[in-house]
C-alpha atoms as a PDB file:
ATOM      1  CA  UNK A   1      21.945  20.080   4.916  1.00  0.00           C
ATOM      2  CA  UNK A   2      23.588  17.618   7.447  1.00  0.00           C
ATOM      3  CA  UNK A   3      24.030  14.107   7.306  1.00  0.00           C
ATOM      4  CA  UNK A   4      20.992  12.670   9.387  1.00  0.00           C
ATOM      5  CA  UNK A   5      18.944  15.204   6.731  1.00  0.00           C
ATOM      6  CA  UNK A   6      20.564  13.612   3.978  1.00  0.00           C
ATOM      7  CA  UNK A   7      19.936   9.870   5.215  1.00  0.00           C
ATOM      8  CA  UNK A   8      16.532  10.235   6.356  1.00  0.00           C
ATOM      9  CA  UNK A   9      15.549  11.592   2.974  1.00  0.00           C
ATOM     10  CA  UNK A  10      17.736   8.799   1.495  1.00  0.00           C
ATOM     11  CA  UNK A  11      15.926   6.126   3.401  1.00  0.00           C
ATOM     12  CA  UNK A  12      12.416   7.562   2.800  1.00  0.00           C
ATOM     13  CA  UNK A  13      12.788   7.873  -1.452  1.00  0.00           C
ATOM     14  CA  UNK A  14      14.012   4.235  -0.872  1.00  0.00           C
ATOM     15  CA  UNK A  15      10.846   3.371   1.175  1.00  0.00           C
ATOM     16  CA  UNK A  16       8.535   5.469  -1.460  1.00  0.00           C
ATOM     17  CA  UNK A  17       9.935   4.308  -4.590  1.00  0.00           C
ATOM     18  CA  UNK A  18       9.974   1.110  -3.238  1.00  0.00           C
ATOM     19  CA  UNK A  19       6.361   0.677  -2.445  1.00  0.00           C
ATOM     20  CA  UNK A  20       5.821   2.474  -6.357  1.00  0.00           C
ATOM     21  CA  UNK A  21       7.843  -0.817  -7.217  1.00  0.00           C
ATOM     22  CA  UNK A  22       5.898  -3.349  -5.415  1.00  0.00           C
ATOM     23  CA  UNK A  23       2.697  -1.963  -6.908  1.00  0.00           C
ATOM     24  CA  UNK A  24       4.134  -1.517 -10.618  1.00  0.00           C
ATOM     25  CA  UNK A  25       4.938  -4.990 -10.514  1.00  0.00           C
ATOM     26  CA  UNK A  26       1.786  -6.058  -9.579  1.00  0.00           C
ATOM     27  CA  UNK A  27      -0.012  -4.280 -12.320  1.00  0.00           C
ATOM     28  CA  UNK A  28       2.219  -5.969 -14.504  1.00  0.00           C
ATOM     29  CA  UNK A  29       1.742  -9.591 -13.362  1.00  0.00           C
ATOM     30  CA  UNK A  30      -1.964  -8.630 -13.289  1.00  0.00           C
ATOM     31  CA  UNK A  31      -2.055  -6.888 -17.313  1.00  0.00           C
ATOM     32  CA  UNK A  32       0.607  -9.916 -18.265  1.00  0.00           C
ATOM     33  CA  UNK A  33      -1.788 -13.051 -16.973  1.00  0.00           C
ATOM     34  CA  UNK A  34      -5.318 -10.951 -18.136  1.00  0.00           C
ATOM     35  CA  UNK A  35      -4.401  -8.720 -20.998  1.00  0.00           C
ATOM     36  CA  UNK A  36      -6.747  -6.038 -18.803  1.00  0.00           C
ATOM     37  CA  UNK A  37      -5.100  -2.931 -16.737  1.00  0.00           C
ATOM     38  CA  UNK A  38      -6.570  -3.356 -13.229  1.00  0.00           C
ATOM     39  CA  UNK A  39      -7.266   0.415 -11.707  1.00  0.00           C
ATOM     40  CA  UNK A  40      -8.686  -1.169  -8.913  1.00  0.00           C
ATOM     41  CA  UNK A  41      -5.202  -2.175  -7.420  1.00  0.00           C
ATOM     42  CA  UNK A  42      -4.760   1.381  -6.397  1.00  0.00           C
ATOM     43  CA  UNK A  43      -7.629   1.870  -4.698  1.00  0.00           C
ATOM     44  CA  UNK A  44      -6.853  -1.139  -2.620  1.00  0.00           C
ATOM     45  CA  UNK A  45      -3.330   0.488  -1.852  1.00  0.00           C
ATOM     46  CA  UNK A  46      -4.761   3.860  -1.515  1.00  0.00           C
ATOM     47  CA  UNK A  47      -8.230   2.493   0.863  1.00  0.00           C
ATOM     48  CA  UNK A  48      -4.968   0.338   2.511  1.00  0.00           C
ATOM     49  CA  UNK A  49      -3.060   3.210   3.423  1.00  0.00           C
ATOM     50  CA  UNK A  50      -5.640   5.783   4.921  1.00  0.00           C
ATOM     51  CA  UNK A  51      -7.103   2.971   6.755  1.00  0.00           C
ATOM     52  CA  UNK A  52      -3.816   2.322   8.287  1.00  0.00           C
ATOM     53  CA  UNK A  53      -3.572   6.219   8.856  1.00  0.00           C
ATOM     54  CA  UNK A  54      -6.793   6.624  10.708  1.00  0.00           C
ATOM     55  CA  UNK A  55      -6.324   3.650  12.787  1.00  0.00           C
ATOM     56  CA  UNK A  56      -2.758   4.900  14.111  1.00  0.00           C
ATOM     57  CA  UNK A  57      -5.008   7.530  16.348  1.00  0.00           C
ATOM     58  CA  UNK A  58      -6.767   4.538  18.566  1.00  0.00           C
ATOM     59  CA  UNK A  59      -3.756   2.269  18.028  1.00  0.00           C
ATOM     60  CA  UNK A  60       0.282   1.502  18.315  1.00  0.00           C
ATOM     61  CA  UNK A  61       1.446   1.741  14.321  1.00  0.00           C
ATOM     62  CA  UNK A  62       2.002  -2.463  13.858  1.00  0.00           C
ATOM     63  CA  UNK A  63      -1.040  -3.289  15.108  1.00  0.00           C
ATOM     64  CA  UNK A  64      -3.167  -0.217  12.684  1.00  0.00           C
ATOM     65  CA  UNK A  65      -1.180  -1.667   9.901  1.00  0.00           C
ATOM     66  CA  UNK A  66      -2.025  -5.415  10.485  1.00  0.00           C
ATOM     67  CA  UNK A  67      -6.108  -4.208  11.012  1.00  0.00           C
ATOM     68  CA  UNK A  68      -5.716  -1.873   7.810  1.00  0.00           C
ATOM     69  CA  UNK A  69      -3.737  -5.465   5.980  1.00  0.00           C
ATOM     70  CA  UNK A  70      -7.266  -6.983   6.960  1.00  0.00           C
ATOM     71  CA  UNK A  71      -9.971  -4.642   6.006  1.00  0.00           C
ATOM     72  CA  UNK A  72      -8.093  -4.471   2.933  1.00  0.00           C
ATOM     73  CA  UNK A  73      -8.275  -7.877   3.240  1.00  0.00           C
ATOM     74  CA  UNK A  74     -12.061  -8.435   3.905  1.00  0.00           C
ATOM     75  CA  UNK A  75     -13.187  -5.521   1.158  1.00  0.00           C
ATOM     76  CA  UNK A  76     -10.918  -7.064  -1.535  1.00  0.00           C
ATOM     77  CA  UNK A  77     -13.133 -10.645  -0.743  1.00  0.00           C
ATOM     78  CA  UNK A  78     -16.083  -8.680  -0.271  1.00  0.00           C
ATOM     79  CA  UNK A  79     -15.577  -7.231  -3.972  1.00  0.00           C
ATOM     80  CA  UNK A  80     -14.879 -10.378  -5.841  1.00  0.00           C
ATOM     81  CA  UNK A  81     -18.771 -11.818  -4.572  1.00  0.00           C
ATOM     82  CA  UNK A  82     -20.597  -9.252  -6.375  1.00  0.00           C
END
């Protein structure tokens, strides 16, 4: 392996096990305030992420991430009125 190799795959488990970290720690704050494990987070992160995915084939990657950010957004809202 070269060195580009070796910092792209540096900079990616960063990015992964960063985003593992953002998302631990928000099952935690959610388990700590309610006593209740909240699956539902993931699905969020996971409906998040393939939105973002499909929408990178119509549109530039910022602006399919900001419209994924707000269907996530507008189902999360949508959930808690049922």
């Amino acid at each position: 392996m070269n060195l580009p190799q070796i910092v792209q795959y540096g900079l990616s488990g960063i990015t992964v096990g960063s985003i593992y970290a953002v998302v631990a720690i928000g099952f935690n704050i959610i388990y700590n305030t309610t006593g209740i494990i909240n699956f539902a987070q993931g699905e969020f992160l996971i409906f998040g992420a393939m939105t973002a995915i499909s929408f990178c084939e119509f549109f530039p990657m910022p602006i399919a991430i900001l419209l994924a950010v707000a269907a996530t957004t507008i189902l999360g809202g949508l959930s808690n009125s049922f």
